[in-house]
N, C-alpha and C. Protein backbone atom coordinates (compact mmCIF):
# COMPACT_ATOMS: atom_id res chain seq x y z
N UNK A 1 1.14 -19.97 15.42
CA UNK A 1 1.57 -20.10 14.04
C UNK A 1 3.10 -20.17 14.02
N UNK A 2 3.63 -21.31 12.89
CA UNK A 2 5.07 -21.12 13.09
C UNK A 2 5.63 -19.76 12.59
N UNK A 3 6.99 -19.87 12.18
CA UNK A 3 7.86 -18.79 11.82
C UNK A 3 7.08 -18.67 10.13
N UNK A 4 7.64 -17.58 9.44
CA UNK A 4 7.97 -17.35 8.04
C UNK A 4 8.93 -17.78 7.67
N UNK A 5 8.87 -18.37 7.07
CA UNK A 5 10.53 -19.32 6.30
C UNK A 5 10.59 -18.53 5.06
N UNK A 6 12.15 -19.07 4.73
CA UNK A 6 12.46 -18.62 3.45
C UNK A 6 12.54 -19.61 2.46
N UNK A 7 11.30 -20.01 2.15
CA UNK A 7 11.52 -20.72 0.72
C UNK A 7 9.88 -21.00 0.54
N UNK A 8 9.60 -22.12 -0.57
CA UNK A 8 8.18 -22.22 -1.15
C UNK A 8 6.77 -22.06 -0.22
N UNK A 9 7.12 -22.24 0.74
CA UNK A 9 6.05 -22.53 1.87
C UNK A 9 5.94 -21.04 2.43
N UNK A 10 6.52 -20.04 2.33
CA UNK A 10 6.88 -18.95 3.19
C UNK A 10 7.13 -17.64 2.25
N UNK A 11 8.20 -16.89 1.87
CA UNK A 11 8.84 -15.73 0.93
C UNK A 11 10.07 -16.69 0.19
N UNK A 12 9.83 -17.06 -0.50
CA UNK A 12 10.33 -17.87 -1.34
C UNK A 12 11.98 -16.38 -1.78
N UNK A 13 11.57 -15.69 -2.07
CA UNK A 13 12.47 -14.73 -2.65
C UNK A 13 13.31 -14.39 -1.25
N UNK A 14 14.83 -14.38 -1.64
CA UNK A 14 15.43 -14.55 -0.21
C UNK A 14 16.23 -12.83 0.18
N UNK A 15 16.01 -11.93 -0.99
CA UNK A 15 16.35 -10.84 -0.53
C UNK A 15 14.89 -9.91 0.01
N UNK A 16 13.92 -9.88 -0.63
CA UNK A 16 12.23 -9.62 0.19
C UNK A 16 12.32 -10.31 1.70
N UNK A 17 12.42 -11.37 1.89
CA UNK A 17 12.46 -11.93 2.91
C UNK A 17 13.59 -11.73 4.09
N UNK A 18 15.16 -11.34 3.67
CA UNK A 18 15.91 -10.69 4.57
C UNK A 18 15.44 -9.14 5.28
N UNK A 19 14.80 -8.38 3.86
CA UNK A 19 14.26 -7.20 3.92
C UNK A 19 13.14 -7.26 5.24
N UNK A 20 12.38 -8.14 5.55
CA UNK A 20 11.18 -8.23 5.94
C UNK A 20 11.89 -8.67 7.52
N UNK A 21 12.58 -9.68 7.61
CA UNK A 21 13.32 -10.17 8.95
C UNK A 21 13.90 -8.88 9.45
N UNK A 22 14.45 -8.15 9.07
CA UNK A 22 15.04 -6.64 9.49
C UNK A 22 13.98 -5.55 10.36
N UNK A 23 13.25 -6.04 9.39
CA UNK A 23 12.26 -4.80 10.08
C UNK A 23 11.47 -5.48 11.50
N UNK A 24 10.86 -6.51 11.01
CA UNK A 24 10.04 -7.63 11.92
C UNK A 24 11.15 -7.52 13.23
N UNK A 25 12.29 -7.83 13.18
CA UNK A 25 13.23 -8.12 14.16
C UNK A 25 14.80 -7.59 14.05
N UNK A 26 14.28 -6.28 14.50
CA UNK A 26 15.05 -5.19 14.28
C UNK A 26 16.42 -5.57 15.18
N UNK A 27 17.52 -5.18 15.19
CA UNK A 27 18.92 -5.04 16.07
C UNK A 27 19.64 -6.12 15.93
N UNK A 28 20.59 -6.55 16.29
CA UNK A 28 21.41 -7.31 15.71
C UNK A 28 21.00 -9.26 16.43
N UNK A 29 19.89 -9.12 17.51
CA UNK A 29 19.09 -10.07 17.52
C UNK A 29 18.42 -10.92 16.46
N UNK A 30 18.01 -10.33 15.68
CA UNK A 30 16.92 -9.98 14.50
C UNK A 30 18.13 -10.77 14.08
N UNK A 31 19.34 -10.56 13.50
CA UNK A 31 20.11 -11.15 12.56
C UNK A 31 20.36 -12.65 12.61
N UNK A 32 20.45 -12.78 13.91
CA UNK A 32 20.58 -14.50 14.16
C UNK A 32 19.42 -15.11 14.44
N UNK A 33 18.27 -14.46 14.57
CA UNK A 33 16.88 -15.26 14.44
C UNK A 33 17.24 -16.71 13.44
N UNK A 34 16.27 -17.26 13.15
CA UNK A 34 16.25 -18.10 12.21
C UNK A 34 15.30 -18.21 11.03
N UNK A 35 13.66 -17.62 11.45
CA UNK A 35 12.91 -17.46 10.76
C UNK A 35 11.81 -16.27 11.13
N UNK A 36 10.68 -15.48 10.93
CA UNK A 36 10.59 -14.28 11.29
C UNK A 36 9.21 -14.68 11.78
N UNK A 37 9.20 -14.18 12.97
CA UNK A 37 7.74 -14.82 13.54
C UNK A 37 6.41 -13.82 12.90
N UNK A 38 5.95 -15.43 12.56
CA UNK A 38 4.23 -14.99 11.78
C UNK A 38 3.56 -14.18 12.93
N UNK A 39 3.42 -14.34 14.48
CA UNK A 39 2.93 -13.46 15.40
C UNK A 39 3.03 -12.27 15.60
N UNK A 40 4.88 -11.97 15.36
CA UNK A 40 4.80 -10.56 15.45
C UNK A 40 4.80 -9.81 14.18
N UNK A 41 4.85 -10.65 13.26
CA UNK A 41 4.55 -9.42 11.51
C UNK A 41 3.01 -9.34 11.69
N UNK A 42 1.99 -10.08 11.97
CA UNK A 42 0.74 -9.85 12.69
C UNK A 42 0.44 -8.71 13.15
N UNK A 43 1.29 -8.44 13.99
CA UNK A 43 1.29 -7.24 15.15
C UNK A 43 1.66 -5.90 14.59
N UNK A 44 2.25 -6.27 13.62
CA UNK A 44 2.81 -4.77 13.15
C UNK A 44 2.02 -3.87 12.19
N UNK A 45 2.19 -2.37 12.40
CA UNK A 45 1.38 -1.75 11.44
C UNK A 45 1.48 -0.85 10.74
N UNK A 46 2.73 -0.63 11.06
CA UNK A 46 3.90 0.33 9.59
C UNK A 46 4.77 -0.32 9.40
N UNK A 47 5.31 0.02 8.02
CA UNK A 47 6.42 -1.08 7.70
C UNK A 47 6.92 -0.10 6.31
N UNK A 48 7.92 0.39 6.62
CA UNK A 48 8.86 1.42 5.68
C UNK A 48 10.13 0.06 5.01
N UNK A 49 9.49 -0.08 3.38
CA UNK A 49 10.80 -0.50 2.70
C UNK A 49 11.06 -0.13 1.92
N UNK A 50 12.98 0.33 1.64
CA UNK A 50 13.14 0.90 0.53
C UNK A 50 14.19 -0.18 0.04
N UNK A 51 13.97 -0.66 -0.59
CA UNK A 51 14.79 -2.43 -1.31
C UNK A 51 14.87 -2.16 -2.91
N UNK A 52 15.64 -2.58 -3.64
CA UNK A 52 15.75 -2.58 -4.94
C UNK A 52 15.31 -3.68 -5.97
N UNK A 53 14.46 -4.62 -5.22
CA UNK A 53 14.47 -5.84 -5.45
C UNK A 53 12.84 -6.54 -5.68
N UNK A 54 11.99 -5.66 -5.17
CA UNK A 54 11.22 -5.99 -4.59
C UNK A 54 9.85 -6.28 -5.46
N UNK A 55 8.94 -7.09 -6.27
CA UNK A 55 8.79 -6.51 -7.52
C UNK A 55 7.00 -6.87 -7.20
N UNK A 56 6.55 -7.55 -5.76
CA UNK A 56 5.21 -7.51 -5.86
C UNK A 56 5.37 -7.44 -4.60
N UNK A 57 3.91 -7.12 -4.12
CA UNK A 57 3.47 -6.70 -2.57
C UNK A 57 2.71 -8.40 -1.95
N UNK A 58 2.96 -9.64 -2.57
CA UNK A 58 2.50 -11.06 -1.79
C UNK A 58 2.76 -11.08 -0.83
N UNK A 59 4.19 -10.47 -0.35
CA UNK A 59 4.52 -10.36 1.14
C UNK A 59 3.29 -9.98 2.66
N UNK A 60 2.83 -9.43 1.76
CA UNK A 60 1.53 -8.92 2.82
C UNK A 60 0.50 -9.52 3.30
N UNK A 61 0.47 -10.88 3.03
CA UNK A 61 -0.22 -11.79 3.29
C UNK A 61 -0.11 -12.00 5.39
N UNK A 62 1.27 -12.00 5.54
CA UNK A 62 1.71 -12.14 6.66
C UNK A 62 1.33 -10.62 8.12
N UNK A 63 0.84 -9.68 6.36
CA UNK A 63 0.75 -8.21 7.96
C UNK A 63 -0.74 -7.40 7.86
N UNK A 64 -1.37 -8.56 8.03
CA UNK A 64 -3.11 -8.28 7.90
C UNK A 64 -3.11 -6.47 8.39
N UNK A 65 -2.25 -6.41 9.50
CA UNK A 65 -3.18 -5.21 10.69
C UNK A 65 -2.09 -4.19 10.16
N UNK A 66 -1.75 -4.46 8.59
CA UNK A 66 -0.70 -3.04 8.55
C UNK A 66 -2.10 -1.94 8.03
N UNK A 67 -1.62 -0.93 9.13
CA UNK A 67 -2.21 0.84 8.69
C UNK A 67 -1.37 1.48 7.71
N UNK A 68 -0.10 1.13 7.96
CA UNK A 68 0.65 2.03 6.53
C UNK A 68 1.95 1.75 6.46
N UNK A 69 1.81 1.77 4.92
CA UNK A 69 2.89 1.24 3.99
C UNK A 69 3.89 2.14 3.33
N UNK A 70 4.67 1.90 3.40
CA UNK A 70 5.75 3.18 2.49
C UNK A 70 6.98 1.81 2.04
N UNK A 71 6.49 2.34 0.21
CA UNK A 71 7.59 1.22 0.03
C UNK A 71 8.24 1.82 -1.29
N UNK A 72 9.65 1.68 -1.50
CA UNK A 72 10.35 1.94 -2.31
C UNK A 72 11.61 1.34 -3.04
N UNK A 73 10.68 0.91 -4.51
CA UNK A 73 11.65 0.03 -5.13
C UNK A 73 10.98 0.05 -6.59
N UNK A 74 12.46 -0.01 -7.29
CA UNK A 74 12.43 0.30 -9.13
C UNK A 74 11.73 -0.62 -9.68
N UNK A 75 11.33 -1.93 -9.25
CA UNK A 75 11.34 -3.25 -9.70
C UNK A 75 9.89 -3.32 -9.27
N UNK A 76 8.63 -3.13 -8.62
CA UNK A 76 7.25 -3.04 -8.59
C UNK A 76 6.18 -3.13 -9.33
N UNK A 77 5.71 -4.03 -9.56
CA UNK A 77 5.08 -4.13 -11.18
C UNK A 77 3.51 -4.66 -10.54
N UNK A 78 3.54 -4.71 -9.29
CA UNK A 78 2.34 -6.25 -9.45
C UNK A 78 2.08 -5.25 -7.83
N UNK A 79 0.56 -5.18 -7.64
CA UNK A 79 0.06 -4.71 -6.02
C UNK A 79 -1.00 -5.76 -5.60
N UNK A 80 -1.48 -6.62 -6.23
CA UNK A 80 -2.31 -7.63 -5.69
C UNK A 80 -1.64 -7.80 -4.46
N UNK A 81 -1.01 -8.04 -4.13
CA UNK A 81 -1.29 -8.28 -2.36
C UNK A 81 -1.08 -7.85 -1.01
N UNK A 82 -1.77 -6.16 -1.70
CA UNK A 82 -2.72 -5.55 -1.04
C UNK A 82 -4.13 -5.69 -0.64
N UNK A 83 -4.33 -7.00 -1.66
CA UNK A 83 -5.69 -7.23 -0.58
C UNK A 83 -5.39 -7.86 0.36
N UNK A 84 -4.31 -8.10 1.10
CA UNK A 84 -4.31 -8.52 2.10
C UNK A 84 -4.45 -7.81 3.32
N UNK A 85 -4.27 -6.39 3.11
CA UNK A 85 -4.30 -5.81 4.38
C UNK A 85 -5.85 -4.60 4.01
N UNK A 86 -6.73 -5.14 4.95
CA UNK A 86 -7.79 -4.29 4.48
C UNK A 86 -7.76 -3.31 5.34
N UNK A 87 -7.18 -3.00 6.20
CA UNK A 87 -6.69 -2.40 7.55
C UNK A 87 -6.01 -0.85 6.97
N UNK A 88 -5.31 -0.85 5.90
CA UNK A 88 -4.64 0.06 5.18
C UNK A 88 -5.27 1.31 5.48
N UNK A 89 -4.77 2.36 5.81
CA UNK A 89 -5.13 3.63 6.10
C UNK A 89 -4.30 4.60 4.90
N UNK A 90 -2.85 4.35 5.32
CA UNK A 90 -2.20 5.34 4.25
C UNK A 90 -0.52 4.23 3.16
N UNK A 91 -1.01 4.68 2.04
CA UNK A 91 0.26 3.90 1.39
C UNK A 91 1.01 4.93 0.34
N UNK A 92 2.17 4.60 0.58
CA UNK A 92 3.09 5.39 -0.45
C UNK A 92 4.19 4.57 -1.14
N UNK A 93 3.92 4.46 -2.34
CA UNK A 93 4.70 3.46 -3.53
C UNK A 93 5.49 4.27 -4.25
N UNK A 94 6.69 4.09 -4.49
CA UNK A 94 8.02 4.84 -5.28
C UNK A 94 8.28 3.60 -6.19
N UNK A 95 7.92 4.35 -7.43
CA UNK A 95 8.59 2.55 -8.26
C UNK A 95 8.55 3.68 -10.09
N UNK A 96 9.30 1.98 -10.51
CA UNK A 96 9.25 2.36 -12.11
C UNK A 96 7.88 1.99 -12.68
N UNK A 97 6.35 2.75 -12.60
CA UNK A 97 5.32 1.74 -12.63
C UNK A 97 5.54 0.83 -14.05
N UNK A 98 4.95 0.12 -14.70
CA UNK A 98 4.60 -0.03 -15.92
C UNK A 98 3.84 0.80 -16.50
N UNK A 99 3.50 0.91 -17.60
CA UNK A 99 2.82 1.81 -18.55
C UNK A 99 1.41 1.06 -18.10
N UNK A 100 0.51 -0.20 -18.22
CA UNK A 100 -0.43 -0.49 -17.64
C UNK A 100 -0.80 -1.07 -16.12
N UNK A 101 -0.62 -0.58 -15.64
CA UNK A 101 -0.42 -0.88 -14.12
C UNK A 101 -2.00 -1.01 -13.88
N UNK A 102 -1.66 -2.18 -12.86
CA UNK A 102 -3.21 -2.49 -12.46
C UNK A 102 -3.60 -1.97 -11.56
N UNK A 103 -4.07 -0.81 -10.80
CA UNK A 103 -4.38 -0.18 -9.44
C UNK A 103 -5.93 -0.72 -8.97
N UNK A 104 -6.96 -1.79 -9.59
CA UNK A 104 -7.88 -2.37 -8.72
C UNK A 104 -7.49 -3.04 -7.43
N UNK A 105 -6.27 -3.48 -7.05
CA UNK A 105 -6.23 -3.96 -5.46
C UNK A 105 -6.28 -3.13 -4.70
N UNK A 106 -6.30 -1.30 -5.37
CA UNK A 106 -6.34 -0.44 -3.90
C UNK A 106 -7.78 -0.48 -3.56
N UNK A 107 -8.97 -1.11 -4.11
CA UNK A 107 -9.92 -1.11 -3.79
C UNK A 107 -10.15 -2.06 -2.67
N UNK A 108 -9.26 -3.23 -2.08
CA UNK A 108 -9.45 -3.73 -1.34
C UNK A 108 -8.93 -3.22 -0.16
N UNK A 109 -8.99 -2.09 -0.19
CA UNK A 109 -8.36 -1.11 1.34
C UNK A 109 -9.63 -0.60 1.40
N UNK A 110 -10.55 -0.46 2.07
CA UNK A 110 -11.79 0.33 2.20
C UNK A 110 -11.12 1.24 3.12
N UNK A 111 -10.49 1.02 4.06
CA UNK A 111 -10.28 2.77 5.24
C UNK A 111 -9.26 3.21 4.51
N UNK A 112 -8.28 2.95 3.29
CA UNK A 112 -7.46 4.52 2.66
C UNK A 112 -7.88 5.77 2.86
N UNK A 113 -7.06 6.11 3.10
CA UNK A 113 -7.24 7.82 3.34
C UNK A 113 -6.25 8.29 2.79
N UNK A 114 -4.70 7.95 2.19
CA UNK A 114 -3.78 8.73 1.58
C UNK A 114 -3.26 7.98 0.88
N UNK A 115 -3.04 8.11 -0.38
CA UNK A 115 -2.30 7.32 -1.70
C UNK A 115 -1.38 8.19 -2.14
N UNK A 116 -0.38 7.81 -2.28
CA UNK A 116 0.75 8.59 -2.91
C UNK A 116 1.27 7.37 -3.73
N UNK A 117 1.26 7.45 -4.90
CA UNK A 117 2.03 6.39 -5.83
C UNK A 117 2.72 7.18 -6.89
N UNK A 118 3.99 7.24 -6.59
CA UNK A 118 4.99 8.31 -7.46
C UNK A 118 5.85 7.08 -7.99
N UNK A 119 6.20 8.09 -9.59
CA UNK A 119 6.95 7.17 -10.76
C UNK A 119 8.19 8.24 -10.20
N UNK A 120 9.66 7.51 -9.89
CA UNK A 120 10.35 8.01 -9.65
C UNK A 120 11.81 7.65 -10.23
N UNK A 121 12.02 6.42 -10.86
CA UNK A 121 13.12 5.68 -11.22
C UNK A 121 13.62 5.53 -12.42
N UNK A 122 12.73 6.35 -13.13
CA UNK A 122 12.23 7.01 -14.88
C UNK A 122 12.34 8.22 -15.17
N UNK A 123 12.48 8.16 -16.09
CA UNK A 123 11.77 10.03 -16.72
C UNK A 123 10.43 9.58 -17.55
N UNK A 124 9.67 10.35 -17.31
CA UNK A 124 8.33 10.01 -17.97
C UNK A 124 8.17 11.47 -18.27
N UNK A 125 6.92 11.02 -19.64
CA UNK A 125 6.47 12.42 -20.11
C UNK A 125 5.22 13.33 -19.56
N UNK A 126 4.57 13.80 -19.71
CA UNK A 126 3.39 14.46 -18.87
C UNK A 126 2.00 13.51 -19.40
N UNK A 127 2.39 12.72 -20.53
CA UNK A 127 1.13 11.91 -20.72
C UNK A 127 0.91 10.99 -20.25
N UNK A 128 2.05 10.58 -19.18
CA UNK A 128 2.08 9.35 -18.60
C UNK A 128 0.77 9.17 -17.66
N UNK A 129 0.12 8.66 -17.13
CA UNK A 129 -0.99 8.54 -16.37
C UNK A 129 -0.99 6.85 -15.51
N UNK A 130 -0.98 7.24 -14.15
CA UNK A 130 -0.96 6.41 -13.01
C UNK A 130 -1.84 5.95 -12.54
């Protein structure tokens, strides 16, 4: 499979996609890559982001065999693509949710075992419900 590019064909959004080259291809190698190989985001199966930018999980299309997720960012509105990784064991989301947030894509994780989805970028009241 080729690389992940940055544009329509690939992560169209070019700060998600720097975010994602960092981790995929860590050290200052990683920086002069050119595009982020679809083989090794494949391979990977934690993936810690804390980005400000970041506002749906489509990215995950590319990391079928992730076990766990830890991601943190104000801007999170949308988890559909979490069905991409059915592999999911444990996920932890830090965001501003919306007031109706859709949480049916965690159903496409059948092995979850730990959910942590904390509203953190707000003040909310005690009626708020996640």
């Amino acid at each position: 499979m080729n690389d992940i590019t940055n544009d329509a064909y690939g992560l169209p959004d070019k700060e998600t996609y720097n975010a994602l080259k960092r981790k995929v291809h860590p050290g200052i190698f990683g920086a002069f890559k050119k595009g982020i190989s679809a083989d090794k985001a494949r391979k990977i199966k934690e993936l810690s982001l804390h980005e400000d930018h970041i506002r749906n999980l489509d990215f995950l299309c590319y990391f079928p065999n992730l076990k766990s997720l830890i991601l943190s960012s104000p801007e999170l509105s949308n988890i559909n693509g979490l069905q991409y990784t059915p592999k999911l064991t444990c996920i932890n989301l830090f965001s501003n949710w919306p007031e109706e947030m859709d949480l049916s894509p965690l159903a496409k994780c059948p092995e979850l075992e730990e959910i942590d989805l904390t509203l953190g970028f707000r003040n909310f009241s005690s009626e708020t419900h996640i």
